[in-house]
Protein backbone atom coordinates (compact mmCIF):
# COMPACT_ATOMS: atom_id res chain seq x y z
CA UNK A 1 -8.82 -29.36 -26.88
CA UNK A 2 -12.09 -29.13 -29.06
CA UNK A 3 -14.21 -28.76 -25.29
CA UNK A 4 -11.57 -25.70 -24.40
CA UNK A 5 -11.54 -24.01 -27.62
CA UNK A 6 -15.58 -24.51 -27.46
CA UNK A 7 -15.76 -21.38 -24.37
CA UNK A 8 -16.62 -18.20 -26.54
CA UNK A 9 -18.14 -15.56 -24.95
CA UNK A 10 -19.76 -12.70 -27.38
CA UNK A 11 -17.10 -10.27 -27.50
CA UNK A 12 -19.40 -7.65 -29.21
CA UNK A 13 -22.03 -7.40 -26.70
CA UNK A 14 -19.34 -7.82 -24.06
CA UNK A 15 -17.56 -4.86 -25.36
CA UNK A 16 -20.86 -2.46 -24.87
CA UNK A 17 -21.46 -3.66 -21.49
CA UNK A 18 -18.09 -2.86 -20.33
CA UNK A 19 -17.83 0.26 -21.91
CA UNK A 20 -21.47 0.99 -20.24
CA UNK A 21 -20.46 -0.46 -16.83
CA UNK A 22 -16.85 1.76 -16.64
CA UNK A 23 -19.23 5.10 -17.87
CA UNK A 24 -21.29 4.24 -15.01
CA UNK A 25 -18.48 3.92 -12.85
CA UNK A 26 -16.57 6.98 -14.00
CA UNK A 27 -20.11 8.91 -12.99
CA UNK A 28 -20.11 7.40 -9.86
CA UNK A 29 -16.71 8.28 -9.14
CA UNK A 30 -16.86 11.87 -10.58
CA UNK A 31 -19.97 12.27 -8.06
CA UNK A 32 -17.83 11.17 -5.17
CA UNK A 33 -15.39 14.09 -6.29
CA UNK A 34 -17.51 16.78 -6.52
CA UNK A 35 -19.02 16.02 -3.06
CA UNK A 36 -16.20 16.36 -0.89
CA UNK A 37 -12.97 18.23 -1.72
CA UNK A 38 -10.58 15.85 -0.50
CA UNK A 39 -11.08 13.77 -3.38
CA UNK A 40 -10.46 15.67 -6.23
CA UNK A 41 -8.23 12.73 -7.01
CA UNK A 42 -11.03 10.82 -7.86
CA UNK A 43 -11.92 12.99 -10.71
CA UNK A 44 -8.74 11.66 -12.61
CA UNK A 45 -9.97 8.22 -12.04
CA UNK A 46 -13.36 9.29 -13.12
CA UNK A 47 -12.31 10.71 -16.26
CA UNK A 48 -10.29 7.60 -16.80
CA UNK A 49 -13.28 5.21 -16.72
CA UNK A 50 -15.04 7.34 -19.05
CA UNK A 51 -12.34 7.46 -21.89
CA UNK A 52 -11.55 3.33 -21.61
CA UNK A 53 -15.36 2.81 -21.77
CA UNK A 54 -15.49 5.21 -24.84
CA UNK A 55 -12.72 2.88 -26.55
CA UNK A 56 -14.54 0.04 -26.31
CA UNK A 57 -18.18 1.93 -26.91
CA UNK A 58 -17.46 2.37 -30.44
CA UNK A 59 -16.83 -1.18 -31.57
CA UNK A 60 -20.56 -2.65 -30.82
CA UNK A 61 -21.58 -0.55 -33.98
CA UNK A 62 -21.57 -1.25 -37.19
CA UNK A 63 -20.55 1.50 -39.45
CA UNK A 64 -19.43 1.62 -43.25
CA UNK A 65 -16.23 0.83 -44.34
CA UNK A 66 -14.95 4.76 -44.38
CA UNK A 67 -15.94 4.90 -41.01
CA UNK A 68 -13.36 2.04 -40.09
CA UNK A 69 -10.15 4.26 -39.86
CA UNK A 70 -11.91 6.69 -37.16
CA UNK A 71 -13.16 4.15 -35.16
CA UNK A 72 -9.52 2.26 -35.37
CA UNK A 73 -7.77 6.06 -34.33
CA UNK A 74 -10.16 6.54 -31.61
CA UNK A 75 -10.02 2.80 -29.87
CA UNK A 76 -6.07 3.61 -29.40
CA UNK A 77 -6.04 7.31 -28.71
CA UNK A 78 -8.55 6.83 -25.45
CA UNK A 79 -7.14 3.61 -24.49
CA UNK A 80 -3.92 5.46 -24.23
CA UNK A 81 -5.31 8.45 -22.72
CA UNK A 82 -6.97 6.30 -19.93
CA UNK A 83 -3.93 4.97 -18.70
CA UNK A 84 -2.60 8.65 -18.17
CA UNK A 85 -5.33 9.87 -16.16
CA UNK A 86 -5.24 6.36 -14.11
CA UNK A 87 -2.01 7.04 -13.47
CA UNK A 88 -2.19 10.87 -12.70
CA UNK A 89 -5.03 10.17 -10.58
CA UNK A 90 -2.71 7.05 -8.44
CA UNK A 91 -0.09 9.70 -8.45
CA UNK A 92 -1.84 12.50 -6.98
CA UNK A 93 -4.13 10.38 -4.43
CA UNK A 94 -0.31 8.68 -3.50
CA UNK A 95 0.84 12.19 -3.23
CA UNK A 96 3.75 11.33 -5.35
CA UNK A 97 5.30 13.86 -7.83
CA UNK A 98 3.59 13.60 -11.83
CA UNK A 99 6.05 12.39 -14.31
CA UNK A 100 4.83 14.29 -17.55
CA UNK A 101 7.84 12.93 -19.77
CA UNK A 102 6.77 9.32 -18.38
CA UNK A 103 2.78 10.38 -19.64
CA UNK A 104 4.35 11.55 -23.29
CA UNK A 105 6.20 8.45 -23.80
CA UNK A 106 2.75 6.25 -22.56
CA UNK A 107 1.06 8.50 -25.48
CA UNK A 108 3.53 8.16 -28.14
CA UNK A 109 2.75 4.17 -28.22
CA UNK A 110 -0.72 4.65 -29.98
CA UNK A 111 0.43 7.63 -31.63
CA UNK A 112 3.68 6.27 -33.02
CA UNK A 113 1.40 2.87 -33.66
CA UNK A 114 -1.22 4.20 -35.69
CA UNK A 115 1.08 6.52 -37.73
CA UNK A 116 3.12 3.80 -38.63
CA UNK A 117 1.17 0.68 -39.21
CA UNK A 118 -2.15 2.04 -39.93
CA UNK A 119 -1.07 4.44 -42.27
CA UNK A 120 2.99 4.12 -43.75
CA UNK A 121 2.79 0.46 -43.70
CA UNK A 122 -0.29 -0.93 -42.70
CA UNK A 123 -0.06 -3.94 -40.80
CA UNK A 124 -3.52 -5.19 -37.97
CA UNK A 125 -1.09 -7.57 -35.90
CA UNK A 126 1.92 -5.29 -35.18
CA UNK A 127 -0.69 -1.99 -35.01
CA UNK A 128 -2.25 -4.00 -32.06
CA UNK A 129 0.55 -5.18 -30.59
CA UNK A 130 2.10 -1.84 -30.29
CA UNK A 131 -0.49 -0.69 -28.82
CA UNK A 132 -0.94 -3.17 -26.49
CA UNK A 133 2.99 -2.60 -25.12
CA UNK A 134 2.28 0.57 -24.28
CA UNK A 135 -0.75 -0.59 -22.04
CA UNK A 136 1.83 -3.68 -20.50
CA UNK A 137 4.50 -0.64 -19.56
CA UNK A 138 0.93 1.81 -18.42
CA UNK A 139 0.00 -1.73 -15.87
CA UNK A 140 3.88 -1.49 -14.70
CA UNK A 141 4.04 1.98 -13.62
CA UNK A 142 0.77 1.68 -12.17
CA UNK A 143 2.10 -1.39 -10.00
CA UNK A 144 5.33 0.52 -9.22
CA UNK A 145 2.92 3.49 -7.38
CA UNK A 146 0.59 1.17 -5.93
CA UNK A 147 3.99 -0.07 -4.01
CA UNK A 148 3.69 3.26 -2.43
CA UNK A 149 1.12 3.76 -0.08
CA UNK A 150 0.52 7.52 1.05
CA UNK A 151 -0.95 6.44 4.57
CA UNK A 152 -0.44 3.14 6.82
CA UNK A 153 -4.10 2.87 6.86
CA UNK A 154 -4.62 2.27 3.19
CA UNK A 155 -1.19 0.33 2.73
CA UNK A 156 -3.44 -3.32 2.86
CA UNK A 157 -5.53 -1.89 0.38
CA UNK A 158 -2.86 -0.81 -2.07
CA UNK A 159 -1.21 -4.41 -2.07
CA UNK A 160 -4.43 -5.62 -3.17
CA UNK A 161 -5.23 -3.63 -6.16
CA UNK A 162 -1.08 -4.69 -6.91
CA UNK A 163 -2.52 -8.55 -6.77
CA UNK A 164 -5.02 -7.81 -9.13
CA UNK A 165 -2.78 -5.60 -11.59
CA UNK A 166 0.14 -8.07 -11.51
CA UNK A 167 -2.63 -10.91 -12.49
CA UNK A 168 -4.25 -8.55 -15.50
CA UNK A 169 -0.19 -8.26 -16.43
CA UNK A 170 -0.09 -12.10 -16.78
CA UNK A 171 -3.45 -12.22 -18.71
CA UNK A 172 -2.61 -9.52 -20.76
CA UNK A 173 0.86 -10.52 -21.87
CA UNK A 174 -0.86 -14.25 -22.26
CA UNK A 175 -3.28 -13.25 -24.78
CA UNK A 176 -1.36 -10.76 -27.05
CA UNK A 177 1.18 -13.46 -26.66
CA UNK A 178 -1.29 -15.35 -29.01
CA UNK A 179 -0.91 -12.42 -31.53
CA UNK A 180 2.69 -12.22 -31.61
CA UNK A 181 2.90 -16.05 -32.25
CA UNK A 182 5.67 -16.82 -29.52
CA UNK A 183 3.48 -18.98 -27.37
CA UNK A 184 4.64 -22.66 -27.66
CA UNK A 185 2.44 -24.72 -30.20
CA UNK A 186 0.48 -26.41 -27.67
CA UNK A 187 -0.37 -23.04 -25.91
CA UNK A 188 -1.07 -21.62 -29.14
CA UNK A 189 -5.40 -21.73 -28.99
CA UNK A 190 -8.08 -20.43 -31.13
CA UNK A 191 -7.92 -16.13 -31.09
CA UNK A 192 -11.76 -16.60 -30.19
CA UNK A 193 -10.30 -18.32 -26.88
CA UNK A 194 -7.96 -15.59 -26.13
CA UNK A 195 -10.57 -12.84 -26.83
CA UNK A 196 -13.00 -14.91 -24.60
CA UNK A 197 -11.00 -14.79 -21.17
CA UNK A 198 -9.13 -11.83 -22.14
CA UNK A 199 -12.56 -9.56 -22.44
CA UNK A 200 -14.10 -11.42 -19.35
CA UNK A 201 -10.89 -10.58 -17.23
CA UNK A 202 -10.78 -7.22 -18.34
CA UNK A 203 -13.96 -6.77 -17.34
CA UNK A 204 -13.32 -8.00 -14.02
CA UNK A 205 -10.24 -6.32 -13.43
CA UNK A 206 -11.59 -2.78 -14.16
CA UNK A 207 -14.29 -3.76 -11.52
CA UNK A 208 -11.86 -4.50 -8.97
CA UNK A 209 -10.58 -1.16 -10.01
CA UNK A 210 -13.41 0.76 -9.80
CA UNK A 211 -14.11 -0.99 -6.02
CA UNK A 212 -10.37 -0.31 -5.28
CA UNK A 213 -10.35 3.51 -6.09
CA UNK A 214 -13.82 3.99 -4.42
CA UNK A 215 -12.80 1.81 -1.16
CA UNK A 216 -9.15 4.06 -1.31
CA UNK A 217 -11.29 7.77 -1.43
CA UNK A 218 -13.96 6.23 1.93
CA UNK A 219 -10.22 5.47 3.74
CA UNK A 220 -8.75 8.15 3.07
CA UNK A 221 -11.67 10.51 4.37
CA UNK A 222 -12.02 8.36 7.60
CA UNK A 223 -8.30 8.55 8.06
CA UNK A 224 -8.26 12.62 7.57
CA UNK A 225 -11.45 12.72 9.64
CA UNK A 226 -10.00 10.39 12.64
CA UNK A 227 -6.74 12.93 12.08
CA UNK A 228 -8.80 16.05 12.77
CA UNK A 229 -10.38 13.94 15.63
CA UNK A 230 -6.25 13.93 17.07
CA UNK A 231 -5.27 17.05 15.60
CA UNK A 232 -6.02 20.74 17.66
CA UNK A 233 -8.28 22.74 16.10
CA UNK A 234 -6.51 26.19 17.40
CA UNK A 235 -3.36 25.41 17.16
CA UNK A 236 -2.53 22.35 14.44
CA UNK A 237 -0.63 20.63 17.34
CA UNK A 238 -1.84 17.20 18.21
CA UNK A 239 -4.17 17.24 21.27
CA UNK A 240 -4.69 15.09 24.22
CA UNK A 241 -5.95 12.25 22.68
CA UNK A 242 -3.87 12.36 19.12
CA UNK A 243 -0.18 13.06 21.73
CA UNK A 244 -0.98 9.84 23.32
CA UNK A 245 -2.27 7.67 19.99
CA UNK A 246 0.86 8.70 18.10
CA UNK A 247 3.39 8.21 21.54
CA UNK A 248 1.69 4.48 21.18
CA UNK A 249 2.94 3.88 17.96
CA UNK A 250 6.21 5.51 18.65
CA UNK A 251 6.89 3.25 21.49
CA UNK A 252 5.25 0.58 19.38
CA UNK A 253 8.13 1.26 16.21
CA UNK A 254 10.72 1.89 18.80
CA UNK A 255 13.78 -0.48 18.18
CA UNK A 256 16.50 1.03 19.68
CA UNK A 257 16.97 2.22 23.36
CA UNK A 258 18.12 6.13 22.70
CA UNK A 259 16.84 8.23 25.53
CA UNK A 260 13.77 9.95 25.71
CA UNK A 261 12.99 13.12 27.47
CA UNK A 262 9.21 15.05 28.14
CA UNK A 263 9.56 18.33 28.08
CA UNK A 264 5.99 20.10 30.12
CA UNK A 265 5.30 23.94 28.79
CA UNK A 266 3.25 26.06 30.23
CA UNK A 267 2.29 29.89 29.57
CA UNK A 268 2.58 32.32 32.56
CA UNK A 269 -0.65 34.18 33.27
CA UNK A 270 -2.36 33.09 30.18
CA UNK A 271 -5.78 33.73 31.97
CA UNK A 272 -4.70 37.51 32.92
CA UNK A 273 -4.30 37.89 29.18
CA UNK A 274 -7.81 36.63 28.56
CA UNK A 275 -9.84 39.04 31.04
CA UNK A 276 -7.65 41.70 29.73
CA UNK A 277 -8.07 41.58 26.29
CA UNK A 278 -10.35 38.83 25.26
CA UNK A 279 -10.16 35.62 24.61
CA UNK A 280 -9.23 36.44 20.24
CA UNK A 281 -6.06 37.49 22.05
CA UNK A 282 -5.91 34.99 23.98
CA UNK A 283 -6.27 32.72 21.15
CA UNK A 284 -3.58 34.25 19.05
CA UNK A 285 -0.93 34.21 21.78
CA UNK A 286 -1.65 30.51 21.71
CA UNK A 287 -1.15 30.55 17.57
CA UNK A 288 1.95 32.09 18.06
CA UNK A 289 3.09 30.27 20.43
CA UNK A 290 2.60 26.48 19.09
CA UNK A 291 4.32 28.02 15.51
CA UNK A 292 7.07 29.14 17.65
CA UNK A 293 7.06 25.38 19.20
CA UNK A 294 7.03 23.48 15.33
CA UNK A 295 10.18 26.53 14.30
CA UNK A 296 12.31 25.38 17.70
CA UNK A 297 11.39 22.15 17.99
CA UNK A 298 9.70 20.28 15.18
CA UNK A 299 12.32 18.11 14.02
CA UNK A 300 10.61 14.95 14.06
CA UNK A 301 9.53 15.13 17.70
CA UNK A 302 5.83 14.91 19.22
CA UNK A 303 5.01 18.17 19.92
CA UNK A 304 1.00 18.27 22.04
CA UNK A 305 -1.36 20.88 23.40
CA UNK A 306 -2.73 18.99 25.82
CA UNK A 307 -5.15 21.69 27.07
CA UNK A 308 -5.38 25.49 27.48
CA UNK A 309 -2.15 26.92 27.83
CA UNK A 310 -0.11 23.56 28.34
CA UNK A 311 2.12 22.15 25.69
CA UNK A 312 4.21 19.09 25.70
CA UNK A 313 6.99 18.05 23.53
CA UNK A 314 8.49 14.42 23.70
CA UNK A 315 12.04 14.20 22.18
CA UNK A 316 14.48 10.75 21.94
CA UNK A 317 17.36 12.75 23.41
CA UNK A 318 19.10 13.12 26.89
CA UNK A 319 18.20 15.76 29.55
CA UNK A 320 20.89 17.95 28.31
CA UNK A 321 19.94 18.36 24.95
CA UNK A 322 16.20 18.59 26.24
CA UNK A 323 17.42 21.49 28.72
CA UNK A 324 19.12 23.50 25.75
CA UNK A 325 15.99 23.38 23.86
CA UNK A 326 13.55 24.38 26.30
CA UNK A 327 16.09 27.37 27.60
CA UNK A 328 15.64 28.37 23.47
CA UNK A 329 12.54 28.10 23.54
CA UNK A 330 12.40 30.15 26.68
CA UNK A 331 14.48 33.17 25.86
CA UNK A 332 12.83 32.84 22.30
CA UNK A 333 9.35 33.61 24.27
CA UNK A 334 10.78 35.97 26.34
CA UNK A 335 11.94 38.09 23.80
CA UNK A 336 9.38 38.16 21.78
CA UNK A 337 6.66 40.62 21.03
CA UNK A 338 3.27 39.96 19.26
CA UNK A 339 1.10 42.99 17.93
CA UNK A 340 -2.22 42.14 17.05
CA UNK A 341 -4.37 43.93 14.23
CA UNK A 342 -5.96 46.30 16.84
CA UNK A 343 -2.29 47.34 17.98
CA UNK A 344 -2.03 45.82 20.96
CA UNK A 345 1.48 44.38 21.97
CA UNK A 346 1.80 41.54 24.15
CA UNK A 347 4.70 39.91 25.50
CA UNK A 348 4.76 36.48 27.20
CA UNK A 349 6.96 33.88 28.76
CA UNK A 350 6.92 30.44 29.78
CA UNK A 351 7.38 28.01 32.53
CA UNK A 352 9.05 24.18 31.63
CA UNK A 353 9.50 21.21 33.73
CA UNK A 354 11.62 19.01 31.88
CA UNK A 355 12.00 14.77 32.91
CA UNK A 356 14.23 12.34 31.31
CA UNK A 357 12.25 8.74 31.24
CA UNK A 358 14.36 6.45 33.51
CA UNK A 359 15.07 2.92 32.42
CA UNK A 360 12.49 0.64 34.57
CA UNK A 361 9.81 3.60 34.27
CA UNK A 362 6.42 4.06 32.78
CA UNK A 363 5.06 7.13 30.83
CA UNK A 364 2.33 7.59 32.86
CA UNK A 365 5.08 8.27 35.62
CA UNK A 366 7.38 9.78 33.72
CA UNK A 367 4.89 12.76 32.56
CA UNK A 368 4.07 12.90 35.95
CA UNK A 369 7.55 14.04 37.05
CA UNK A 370 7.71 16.63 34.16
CA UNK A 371 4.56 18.01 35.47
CA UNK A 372 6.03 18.36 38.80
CA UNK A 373 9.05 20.14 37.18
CA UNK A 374 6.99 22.38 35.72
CA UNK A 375 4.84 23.01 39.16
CA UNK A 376 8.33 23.72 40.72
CA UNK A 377 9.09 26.18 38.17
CA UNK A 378 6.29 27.90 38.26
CA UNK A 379 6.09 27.97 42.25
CA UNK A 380 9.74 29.54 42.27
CA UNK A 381 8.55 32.50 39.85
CA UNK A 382 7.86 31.04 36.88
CA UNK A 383 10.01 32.15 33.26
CA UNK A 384 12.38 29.44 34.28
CA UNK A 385 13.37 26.04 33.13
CA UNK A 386 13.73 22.96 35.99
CA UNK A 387 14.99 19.49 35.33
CA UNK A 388 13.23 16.90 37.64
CA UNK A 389 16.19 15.02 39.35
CA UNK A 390 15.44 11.08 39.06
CA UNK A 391 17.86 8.57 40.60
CA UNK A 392 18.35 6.94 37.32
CA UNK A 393 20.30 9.67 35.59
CA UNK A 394 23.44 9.80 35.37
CA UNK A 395 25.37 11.65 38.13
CA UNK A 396 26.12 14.80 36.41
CA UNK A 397 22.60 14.95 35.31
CA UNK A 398 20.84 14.60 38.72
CA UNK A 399 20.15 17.67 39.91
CA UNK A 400 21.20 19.62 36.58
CA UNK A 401 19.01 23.12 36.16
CA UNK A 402 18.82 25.21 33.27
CA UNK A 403 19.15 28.72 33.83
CA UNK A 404 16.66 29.02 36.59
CA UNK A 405 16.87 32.38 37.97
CA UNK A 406 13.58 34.13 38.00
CA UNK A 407 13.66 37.70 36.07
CA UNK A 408 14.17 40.72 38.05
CA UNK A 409 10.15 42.08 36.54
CA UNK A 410 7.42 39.94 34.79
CA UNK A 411 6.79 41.23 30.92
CA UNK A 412 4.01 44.14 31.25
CA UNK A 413 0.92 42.07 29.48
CA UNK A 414 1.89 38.49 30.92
């Protein structure tokens, strides 16, 4: 016992260098915000570093006796305010809704803590321990959002910072355990021992912290930046590459064996639109357009450009219910008209193949066939909607055609 109780670590000079080494991190992490704007979230975290390393920055110091009561008011004030601007800054960055009432009640442990045994009945032990509950509930809610990650890519990341918050729980109920006198006798060690582990694990566990949130803001920028390498830059519709990463992890995820159909879109004379009046037209047909696609059809379905005009939407439904939404989507186009700022009106319509994915066949194949759909509905006049026949459909389904028939006249400015 007397070679345990014999580990002491200076708690003084230990409390300066962690209230210096969380400034520094709350500097380095404020930085990081101002430098990009996607992590403004970090600036919560920032500001959180900086008011836990002012808690413990003014114990180091000795003051005179009068100055005792400040220093006491400001050590549980800040700690308490750090936890809410952890937490507000985990809430935001999680993109989960902020629970103000849940902040108050976090802030009403140091208040209601200092009013009422620093100053009504003054009392160290329960003032501390009071406290210190508040900070045990803080470490809680902070594991609770962690069990939330915002993205897949950061999920790994979020059940390690839990690991480390769920260990700091069991460290910090262990040593303020000591102070409330319910460990057993043999557990109960010298308060020098507690303070000893308890300041060097703080320390460490407000590093892993600061790694955690600075490792969470580099993901999350090379997730958004790898989504703008998947993600149209015209339109907001995936692209090539992004429609076939995300129909990966959709076949990946895919449990159940619901049908899937590809439906192929393309816009009729889209290039007659461009040497007529310029490719800013030509670019806001193609706006319009891909909104109109997300209003019809963007119920949880893939919806691609895959390249100048030509759009593709992959939906787990039958051909029938694929064939009603393309013939919306069709007379929805058709009777339509888009006026741009210079006054200019232009009307367009669309051609669509449509392919229900057979049983035994690939994707490759299967977009292959709605591309020859769509070639077929364009060669017979275009505005029209054709249903590739496949052998594995069902009967009624094999040569099924949405309405077909070619308009009597072409819109004036398709």
């Amino acid at each position: 016992m007397n070679g345990i109780t014999a580990f002491t670590v200076d708690i003084t000079t230990l409390a300066l260098a962690r209230g210096i080494v969380q400034m520094m991190l709350g500097g380095l992490l404020l930085y990081l915000g101002s430098r990009h704007s996607d992590a403004r979230d970090a600036r919560w975290w920032a500001i959180g570093f900086f008011v836990n390393g002012l808690s413990l920055f003014v114990f180091p110091f000795a003051l005179p006796a009068a100055w005792e009561p400040p220093r006491v008011i400001l050590n549980h004030l800040t700690l308490g305010a750090s936890s809410l601007f952890f937490l507000i800054g985990f809430w935001k960055f999680g993109q989960q809704p902020v629970r103000p009432w849940l902040l108050v009640l976090l802030m009403l442990f140091p208040i209601v803590s200092l009013t009422a045994w620093e100053y009504l009945w003054p009392n160290a032990r329960y003032r501390i321990l009071f406290t210190a509950a508040g900070q045990i509930l803080y470490l809680f809610l902070l594991q609770h959002s962690l069990s939330h990650p915002p993205r897949e890519e950061i999920a790994r990341l979020y059940k390690r910072l839990r690991y480390a918050v769920v260990v700091y729980i069991l460290v910090y109920i262990w040593s303020y355990a000591s102070i409330a006198e319910i460990l057993p006798t043999t557990a109960r060690l010298t308060l020098g021992y507690h303070r000893s582990i308890f300041s060097v694990a703080s320390l460490l566990y407000m590093l892993t912290l600061a790694v955690g949130c600075l490792t969470l803001q580099f993901a999350m920028l090379a997730a958004r930046n790898a989504d703008l390498a998947r993600i149209d830059w015209l339109t907001g519709l995936l692209n090539r590459r992004g429609f076939f990463n995300a129909l990966q992890l959709k076949q990946q995820g895919q449990r159940n064996h619901s049908p899937t159909s590809i439906v192929a879109i393309d816009i009729d004379h889209f290039k007659s639109i461009n040497d007529r009046y310029g490719h800013a037209c030509g670019d806001l047909v193609l706006q319009d357009f891909s909104q109109q696609l997300q209003a019809h059809a963007g119920n949880g379905r893939l919806i691609a450009r895959m390249g100048g005009e030509e759009f593709l939407i992959v939906m787990d439904e039958d051909l029938n219910a694929a064939a009603t939404l393309a013939e919306e989507i069709r007379k929805a186009l058709e009777q339509r008209s888009l006026v741009t700022s210079d006054g200019i009106t232009l009307r367009v319509t669309v051609s669509i193949g449509i392919h229900q994915v057979g049983t035994a066949e690939s994707i490759e194949k299967a977009l292959i066939n709605a591309d020859q759909a769509l070639y077929t509905a364009k060669e017979n006049g275009r505005n029209q909607v054709v249903c590739w026949s496949f052998r594995d459909l069902p009967a009624d389904q094999r040569h099924y055609r949405a309405d077909s028939r070619m308009r009597a006249h072409q819109p004036q400015n398709s």
